[in-house]
N, C-alpha and C. Protein backbone atom coordinates (compact mmCIF):
# COMPACT_ATOMS: atom_id res chain seq x y z
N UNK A 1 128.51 9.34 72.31
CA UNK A 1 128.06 10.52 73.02
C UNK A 1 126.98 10.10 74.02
N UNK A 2 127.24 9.83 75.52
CA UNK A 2 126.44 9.58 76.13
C UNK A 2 126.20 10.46 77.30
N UNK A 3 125.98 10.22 78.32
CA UNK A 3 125.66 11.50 79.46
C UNK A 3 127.04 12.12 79.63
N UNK A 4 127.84 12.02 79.19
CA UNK A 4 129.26 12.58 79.21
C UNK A 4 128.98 13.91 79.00
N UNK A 5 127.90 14.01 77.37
CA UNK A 5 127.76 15.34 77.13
C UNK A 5 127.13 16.64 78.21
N UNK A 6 126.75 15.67 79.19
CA UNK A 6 125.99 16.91 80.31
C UNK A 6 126.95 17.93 80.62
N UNK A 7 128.61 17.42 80.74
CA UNK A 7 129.76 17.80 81.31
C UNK A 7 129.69 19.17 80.37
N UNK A 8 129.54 19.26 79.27
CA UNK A 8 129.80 19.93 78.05
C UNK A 8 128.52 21.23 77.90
N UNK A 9 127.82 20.77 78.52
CA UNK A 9 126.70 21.87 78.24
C UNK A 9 126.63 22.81 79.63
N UNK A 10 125.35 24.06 79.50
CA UNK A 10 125.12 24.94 80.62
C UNK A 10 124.10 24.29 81.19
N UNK A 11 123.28 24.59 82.56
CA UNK A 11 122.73 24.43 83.40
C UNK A 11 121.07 24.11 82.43
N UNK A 12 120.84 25.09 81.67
CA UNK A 12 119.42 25.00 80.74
C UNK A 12 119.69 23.88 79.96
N UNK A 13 120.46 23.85 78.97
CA UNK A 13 121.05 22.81 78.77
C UNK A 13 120.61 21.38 79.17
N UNK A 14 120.91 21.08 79.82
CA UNK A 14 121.43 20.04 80.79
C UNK A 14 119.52 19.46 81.54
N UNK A 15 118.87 20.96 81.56
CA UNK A 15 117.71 20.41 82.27
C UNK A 15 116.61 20.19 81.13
N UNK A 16 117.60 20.74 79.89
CA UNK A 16 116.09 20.27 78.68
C UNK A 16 116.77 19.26 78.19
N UNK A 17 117.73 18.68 78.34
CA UNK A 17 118.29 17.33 78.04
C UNK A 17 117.51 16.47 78.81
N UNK A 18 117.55 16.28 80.36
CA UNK A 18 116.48 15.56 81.14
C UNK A 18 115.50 15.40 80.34
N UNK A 19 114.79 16.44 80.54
CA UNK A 19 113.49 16.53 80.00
C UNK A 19 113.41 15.65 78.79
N UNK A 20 114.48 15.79 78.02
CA UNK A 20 113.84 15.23 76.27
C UNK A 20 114.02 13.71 76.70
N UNK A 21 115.24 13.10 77.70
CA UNK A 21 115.24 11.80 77.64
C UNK A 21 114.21 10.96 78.43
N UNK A 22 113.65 11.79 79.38
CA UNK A 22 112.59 11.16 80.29
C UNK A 22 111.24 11.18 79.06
N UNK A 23 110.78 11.88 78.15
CA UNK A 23 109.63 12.31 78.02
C UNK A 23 109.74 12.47 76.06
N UNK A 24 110.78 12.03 75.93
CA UNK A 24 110.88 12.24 74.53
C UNK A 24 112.30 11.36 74.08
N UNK A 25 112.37 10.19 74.35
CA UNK A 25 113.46 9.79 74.21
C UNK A 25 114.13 9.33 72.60
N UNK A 26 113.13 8.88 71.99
CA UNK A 26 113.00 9.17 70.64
C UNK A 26 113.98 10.02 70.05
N UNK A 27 113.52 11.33 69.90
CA UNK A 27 113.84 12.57 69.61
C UNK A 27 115.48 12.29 70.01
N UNK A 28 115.70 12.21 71.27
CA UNK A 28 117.16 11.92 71.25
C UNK A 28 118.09 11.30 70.37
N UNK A 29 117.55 9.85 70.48
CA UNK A 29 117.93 8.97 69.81
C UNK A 29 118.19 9.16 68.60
N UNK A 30 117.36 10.02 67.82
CA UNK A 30 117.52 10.54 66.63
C UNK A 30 118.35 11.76 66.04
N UNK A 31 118.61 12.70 67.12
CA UNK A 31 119.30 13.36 67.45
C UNK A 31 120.74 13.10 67.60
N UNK A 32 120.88 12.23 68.57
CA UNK A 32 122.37 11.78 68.71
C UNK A 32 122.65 10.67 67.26
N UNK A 33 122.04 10.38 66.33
CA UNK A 33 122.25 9.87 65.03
C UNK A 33 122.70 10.82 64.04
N UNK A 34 122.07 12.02 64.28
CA UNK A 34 122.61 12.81 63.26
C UNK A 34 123.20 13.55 63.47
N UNK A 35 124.02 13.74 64.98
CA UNK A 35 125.34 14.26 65.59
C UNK A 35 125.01 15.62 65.55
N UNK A 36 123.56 16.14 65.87
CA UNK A 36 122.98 17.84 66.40
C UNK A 36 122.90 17.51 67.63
N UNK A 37 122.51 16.91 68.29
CA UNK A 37 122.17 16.61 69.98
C UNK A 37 122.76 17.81 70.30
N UNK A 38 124.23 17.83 70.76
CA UNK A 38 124.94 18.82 71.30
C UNK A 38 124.90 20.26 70.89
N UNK A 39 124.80 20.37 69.73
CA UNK A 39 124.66 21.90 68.85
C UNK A 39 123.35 22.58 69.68
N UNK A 40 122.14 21.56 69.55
CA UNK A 40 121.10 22.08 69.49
C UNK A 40 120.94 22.54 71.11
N UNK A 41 121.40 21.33 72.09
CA UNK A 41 121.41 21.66 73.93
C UNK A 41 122.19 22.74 73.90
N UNK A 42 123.31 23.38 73.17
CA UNK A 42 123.89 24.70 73.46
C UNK A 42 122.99 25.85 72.99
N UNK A 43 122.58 25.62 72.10
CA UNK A 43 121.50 26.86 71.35
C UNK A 43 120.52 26.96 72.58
N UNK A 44 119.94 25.86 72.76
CA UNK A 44 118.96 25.87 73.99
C UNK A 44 119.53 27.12 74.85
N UNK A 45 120.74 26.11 75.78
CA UNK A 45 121.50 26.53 76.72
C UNK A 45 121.62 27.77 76.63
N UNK A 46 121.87 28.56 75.30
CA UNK A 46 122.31 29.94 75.30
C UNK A 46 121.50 31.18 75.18
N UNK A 47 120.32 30.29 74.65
CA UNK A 47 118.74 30.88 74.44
C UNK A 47 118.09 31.53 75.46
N UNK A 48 118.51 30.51 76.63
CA UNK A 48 117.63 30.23 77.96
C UNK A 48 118.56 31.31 79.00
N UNK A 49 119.68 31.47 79.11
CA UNK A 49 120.66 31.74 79.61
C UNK A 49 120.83 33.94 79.15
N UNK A 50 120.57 34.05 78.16
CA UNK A 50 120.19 35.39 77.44
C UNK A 50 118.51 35.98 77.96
N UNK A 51 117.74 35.01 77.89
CA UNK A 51 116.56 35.28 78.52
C UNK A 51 116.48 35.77 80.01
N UNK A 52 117.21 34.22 80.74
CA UNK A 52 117.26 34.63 81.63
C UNK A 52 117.55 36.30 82.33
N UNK A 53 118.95 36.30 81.78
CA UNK A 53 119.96 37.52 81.76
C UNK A 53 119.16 38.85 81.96
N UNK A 54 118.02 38.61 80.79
CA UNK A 54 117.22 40.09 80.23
C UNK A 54 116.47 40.26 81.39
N UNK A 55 115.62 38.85 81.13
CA UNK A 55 114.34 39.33 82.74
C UNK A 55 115.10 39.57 83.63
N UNK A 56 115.81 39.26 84.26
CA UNK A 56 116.55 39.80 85.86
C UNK A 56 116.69 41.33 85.65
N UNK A 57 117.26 41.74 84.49
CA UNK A 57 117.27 42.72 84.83
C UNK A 57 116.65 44.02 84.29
N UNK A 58 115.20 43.04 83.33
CA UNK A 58 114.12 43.99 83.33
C UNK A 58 113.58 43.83 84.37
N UNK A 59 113.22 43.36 85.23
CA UNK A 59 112.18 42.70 86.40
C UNK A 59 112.91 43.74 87.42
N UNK A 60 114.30 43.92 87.48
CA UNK A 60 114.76 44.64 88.33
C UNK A 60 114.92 45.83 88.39
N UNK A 61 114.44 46.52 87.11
CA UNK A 61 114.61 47.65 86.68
C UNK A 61 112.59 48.15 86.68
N UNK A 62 112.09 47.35 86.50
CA UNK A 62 110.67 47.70 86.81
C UNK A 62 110.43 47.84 88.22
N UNK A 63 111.02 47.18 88.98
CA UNK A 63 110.94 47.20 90.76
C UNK A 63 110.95 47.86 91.37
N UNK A 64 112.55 48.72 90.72
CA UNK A 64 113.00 49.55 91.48
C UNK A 64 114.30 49.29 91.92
N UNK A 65 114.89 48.08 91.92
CA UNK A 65 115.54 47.37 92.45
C UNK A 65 117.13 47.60 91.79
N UNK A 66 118.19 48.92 92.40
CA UNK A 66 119.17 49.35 91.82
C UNK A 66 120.01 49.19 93.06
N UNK A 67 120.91 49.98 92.39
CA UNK A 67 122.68 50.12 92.91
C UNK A 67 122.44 50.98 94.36
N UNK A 68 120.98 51.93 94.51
CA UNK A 68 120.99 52.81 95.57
C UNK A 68 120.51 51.90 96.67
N UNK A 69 119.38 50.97 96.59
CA UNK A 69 119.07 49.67 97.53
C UNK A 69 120.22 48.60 97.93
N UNK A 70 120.88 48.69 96.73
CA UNK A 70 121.65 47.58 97.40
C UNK A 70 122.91 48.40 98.31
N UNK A 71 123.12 49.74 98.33
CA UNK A 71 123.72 50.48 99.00
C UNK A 71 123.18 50.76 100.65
N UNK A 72 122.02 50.94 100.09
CA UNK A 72 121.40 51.44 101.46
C UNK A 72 120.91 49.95 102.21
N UNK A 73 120.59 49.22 101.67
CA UNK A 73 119.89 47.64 102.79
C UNK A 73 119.97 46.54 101.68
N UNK A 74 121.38 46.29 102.17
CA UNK A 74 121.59 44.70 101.18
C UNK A 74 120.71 43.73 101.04
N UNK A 75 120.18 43.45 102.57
CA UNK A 75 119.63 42.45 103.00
C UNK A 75 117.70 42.33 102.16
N UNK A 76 117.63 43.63 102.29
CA UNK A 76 116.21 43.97 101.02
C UNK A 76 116.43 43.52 99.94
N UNK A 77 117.45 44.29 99.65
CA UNK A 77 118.16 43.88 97.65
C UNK A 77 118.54 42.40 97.77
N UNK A 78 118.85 41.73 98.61
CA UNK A 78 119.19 40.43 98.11
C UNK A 78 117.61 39.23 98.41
N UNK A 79 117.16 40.06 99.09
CA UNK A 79 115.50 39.67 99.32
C UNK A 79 114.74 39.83 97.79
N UNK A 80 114.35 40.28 97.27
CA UNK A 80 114.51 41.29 96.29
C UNK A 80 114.65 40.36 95.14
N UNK A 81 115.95 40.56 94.96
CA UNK A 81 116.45 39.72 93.55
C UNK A 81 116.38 38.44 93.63
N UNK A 82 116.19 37.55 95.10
CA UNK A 82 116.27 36.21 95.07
C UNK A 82 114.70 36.13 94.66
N UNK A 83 113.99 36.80 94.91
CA UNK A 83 112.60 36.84 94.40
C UNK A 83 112.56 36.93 92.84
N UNK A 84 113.22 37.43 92.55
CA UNK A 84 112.92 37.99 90.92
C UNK A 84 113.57 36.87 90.69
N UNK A 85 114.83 36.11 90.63
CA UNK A 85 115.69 35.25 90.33
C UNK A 85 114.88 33.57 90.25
N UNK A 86 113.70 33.99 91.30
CA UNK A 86 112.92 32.59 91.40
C UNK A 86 112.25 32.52 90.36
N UNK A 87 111.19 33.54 90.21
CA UNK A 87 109.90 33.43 89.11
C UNK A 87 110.81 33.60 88.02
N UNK A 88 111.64 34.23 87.40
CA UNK A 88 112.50 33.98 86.13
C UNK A 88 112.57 32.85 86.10
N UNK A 89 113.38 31.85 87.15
CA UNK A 89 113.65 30.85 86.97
C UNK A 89 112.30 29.64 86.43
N UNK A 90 111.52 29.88 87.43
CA UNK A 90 110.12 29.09 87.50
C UNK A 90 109.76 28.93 85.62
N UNK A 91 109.93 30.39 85.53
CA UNK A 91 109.26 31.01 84.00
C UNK A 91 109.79 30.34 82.97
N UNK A 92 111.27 30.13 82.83
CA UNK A 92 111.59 29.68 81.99
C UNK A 92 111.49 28.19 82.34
N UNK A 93 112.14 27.79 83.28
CA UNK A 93 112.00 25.47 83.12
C UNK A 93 110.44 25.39 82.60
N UNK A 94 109.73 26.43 82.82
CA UNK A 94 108.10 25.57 82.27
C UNK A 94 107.68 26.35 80.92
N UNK A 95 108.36 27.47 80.64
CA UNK A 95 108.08 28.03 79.15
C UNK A 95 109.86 27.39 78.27
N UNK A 96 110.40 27.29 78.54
CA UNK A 96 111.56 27.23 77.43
C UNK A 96 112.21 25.58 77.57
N UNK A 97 112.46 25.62 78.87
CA UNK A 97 112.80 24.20 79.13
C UNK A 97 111.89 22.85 79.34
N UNK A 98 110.90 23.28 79.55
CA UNK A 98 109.54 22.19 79.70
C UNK A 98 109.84 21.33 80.80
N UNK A 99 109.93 21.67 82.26
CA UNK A 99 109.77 20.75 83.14
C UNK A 99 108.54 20.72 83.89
């Protein structure tokens, strides 16, 4: 099981895998011995990925940021959510994923 497994996982996944081999390689190593490596990058993956999911669209629902904006001025709403879509993002690689 070597970087093959990146193929196999999601995007969170994949960036707390980085993370553990740059900065924790150990842990891997030990990991891929007792054949969880993969279990555990999907739990991650799916953890991170559900989180994500929620904030977007609590963040978007605190805003203001609905079906009537993106009706009336796309170009706001996609202003908008690429904003919310960032700091979610930001939020989690440094709270869940540790980059």
């Amino acid at each position: 099981m070597k970087d093959e497994l990146i193929g196999r996982i999601g995007i969170w996944g994949q960036r707390h895998y980085c993370y553990l081999k740059k900065h924790k390689p150990t842990v891997v190593s030990v990991m891929r011995m007792k054949g969880n490596l993969e279990a555990y990058l999907r739990d991650v993956d799916r953890d991170a990925q559900e989180t994500y999911d929620n904030l977007i669209r609590q963040y978007a629902e605190i805003e203001g940021i609905g079906e009537e904006l993106k009706q009336s001025d796309q170009m706001e709403w996609a202003r908008r959510m690429n904003s919310i879509r960032s700091r979610v993002e930001e939020f989690l690689l440094e709270d869940q994923i540790h980059i």
